[in-house]
N, C-alpha and C. Protein backbone atom coordinates (compact mmCIF):
# COMPACT_ATOMS: atom_id res chain seq x y z
N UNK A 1 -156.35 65.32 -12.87
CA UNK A 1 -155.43 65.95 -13.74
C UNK A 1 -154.01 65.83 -13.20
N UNK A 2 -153.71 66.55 -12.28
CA UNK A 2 -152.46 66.33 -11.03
C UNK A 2 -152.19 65.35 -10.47
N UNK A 3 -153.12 64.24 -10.25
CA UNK A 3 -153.41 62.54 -9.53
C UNK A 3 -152.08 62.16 -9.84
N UNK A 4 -151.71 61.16 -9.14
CA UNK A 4 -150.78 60.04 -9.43
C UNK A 4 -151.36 58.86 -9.67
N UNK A 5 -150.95 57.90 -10.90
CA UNK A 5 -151.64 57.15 -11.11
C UNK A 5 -151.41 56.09 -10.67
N UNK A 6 -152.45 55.04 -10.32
CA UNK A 6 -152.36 54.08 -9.58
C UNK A 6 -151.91 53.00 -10.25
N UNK A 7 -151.08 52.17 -9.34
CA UNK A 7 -150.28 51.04 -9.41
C UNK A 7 -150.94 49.88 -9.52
N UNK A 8 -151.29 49.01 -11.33
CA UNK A 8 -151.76 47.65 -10.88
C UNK A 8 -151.39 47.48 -9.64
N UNK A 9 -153.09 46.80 -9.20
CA UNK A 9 -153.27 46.20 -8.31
C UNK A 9 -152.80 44.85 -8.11
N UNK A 10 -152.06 44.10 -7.23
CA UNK A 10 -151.05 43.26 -6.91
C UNK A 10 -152.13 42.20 -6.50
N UNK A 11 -151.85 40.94 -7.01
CA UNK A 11 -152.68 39.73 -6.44
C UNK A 11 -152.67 39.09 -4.88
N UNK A 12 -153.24 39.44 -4.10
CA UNK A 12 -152.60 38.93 -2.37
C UNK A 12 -153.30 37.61 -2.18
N UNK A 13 -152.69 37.29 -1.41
CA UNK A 13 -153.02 36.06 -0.53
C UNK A 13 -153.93 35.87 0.94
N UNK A 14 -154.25 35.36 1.41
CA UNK A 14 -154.88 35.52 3.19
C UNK A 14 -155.18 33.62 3.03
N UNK A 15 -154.95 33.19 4.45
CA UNK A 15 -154.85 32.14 5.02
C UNK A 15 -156.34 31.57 5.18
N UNK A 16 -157.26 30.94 4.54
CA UNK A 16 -158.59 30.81 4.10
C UNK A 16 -158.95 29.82 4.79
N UNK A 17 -157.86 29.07 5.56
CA UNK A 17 -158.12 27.73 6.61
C UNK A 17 -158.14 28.06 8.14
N UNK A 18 -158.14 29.90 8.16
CA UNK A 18 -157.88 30.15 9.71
C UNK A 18 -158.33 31.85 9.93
N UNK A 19 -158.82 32.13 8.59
CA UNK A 19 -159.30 33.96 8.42
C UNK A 19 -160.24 33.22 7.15
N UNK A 20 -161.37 34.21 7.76
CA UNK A 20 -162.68 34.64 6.87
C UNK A 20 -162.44 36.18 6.06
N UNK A 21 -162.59 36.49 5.42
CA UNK A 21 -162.77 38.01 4.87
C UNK A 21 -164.29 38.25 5.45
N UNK A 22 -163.97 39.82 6.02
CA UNK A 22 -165.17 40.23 6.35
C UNK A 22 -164.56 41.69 6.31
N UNK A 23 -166.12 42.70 5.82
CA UNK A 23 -166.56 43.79 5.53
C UNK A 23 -166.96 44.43 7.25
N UNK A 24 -166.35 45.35 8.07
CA UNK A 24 -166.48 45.35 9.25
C UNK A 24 -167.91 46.96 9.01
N UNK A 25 -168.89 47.53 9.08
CA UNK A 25 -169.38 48.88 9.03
C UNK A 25 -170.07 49.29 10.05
N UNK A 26 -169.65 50.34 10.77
CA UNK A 26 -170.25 51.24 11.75
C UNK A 26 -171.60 51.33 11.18
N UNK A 27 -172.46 51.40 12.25
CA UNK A 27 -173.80 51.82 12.08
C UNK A 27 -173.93 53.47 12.38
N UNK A 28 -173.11 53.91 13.14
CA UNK A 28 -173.51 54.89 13.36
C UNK A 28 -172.92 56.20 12.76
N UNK A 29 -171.88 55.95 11.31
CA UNK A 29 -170.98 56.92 10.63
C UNK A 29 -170.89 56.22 9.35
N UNK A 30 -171.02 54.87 9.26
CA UNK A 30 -170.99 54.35 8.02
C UNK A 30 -170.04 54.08 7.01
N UNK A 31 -169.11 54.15 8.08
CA UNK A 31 -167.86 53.61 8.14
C UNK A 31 -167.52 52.21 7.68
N UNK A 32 -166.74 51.85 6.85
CA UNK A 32 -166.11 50.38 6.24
C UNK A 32 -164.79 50.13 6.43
N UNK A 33 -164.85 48.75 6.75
CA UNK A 33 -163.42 48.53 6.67
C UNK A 33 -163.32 46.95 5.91
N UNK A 34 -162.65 46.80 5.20
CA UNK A 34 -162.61 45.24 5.32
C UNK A 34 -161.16 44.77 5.69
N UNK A 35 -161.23 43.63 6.20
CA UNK A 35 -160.21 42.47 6.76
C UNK A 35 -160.94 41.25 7.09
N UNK A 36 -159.98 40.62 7.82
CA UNK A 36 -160.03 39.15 7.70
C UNK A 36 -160.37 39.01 9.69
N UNK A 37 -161.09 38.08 9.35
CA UNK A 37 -161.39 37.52 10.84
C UNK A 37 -160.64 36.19 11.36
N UNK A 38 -160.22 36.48 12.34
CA UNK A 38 -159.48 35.18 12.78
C UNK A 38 -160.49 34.08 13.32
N UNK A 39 -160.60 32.88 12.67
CA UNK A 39 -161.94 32.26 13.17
C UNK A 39 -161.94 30.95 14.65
N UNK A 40 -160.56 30.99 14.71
CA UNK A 40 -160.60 30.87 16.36
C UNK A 40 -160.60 31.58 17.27
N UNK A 41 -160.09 33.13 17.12
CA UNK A 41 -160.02 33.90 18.49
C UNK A 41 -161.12 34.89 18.17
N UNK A 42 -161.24 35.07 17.05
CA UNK A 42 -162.52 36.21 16.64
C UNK A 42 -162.05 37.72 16.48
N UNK A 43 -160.70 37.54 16.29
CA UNK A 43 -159.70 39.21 16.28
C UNK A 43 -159.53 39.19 14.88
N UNK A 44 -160.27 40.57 14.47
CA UNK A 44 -160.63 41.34 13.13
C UNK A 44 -159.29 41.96 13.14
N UNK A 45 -158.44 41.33 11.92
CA UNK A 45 -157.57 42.28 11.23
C UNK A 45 -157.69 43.10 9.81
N UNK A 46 -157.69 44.38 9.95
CA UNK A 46 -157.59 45.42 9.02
C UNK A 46 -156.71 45.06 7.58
N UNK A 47 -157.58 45.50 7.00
CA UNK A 47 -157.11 45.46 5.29
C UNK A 47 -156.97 46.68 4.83
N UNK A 48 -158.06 47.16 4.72
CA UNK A 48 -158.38 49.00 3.75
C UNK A 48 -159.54 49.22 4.28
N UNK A 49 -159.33 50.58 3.75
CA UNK A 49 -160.52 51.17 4.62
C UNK A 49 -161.40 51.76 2.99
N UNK A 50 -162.38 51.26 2.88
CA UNK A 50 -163.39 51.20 2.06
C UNK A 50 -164.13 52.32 2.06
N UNK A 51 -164.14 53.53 1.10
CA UNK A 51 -164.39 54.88 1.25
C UNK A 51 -166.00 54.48 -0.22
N UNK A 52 -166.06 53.67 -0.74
CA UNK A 52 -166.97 53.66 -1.81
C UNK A 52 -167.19 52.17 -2.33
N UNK A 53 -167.96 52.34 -3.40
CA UNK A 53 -168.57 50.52 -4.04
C UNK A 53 -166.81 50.12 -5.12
N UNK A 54 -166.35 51.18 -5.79
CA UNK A 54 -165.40 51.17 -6.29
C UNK A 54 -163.94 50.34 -5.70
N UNK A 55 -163.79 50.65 -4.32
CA UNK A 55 -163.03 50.06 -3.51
C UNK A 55 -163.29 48.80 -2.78
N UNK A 56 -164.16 48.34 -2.76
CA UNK A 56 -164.87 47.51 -2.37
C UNK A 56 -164.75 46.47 -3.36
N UNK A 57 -164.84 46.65 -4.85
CA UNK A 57 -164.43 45.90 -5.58
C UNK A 57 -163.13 45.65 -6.00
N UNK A 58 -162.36 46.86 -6.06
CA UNK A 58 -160.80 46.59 -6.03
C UNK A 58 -160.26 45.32 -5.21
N UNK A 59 -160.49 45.27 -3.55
CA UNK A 59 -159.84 44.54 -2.58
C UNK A 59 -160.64 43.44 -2.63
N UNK A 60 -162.03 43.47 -3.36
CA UNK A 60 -162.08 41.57 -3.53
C UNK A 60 -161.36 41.10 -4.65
N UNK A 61 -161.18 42.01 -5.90
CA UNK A 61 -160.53 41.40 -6.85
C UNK A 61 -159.28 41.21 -6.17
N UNK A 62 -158.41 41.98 -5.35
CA UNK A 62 -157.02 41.44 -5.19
C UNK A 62 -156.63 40.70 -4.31
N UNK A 63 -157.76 40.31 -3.41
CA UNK A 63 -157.94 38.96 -3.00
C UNK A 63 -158.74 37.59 -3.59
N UNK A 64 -159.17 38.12 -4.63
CA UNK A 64 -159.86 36.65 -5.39
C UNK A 64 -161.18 36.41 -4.87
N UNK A 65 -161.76 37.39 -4.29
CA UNK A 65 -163.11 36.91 -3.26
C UNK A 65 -164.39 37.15 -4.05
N UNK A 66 -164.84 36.23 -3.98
CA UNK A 66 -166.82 36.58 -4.59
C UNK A 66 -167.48 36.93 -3.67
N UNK A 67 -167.09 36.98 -2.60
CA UNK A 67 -168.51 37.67 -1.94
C UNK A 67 -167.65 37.94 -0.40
N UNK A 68 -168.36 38.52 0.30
CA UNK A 68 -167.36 38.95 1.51
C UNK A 68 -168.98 39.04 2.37
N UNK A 69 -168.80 38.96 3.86
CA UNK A 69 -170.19 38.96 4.92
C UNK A 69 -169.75 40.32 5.06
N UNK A 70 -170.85 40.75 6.08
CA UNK A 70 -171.09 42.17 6.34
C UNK A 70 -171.17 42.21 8.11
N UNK A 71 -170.24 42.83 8.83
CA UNK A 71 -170.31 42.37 10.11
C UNK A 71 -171.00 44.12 10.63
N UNK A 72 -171.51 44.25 11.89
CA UNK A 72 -171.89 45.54 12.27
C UNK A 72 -171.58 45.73 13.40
């Protein structure tokens, strides 16, 4: 009722020749995050922090992604 309403979501970019998208989740709180993996050094950078399935679909649509891995 009070909410502020949210701002189309903006189309982003990520470097697809040097970062993977990956879904990062604690096993032990169940915790999500997704970002991008650097696939030479293996250093996970942060995107959003994924509170539901809802959000989860937001940040692949605004990265263009069909499918994202699941790291633990």
């Amino acid at each position: 009722m009070f909410g502020r309403k949210k701002a189309k979501a903006e189309k982003r970019t990520f470097d697809a020749e040097h970062y993977r998208p990956v879904l990062r989740c604690s096993i032990c709180n169940g915790e999500q995050v997704a970002g991008f993996k650097n696939l030479e050094t293996g250093k996970f950078e942060e995107a959003a922090l994924i509170r539901g399935e809802r959000e989860l679909v937001e940040f692949m649509e605004q990265y263009g992604l069909e499918r994202i891995d699941k790291e633990y």
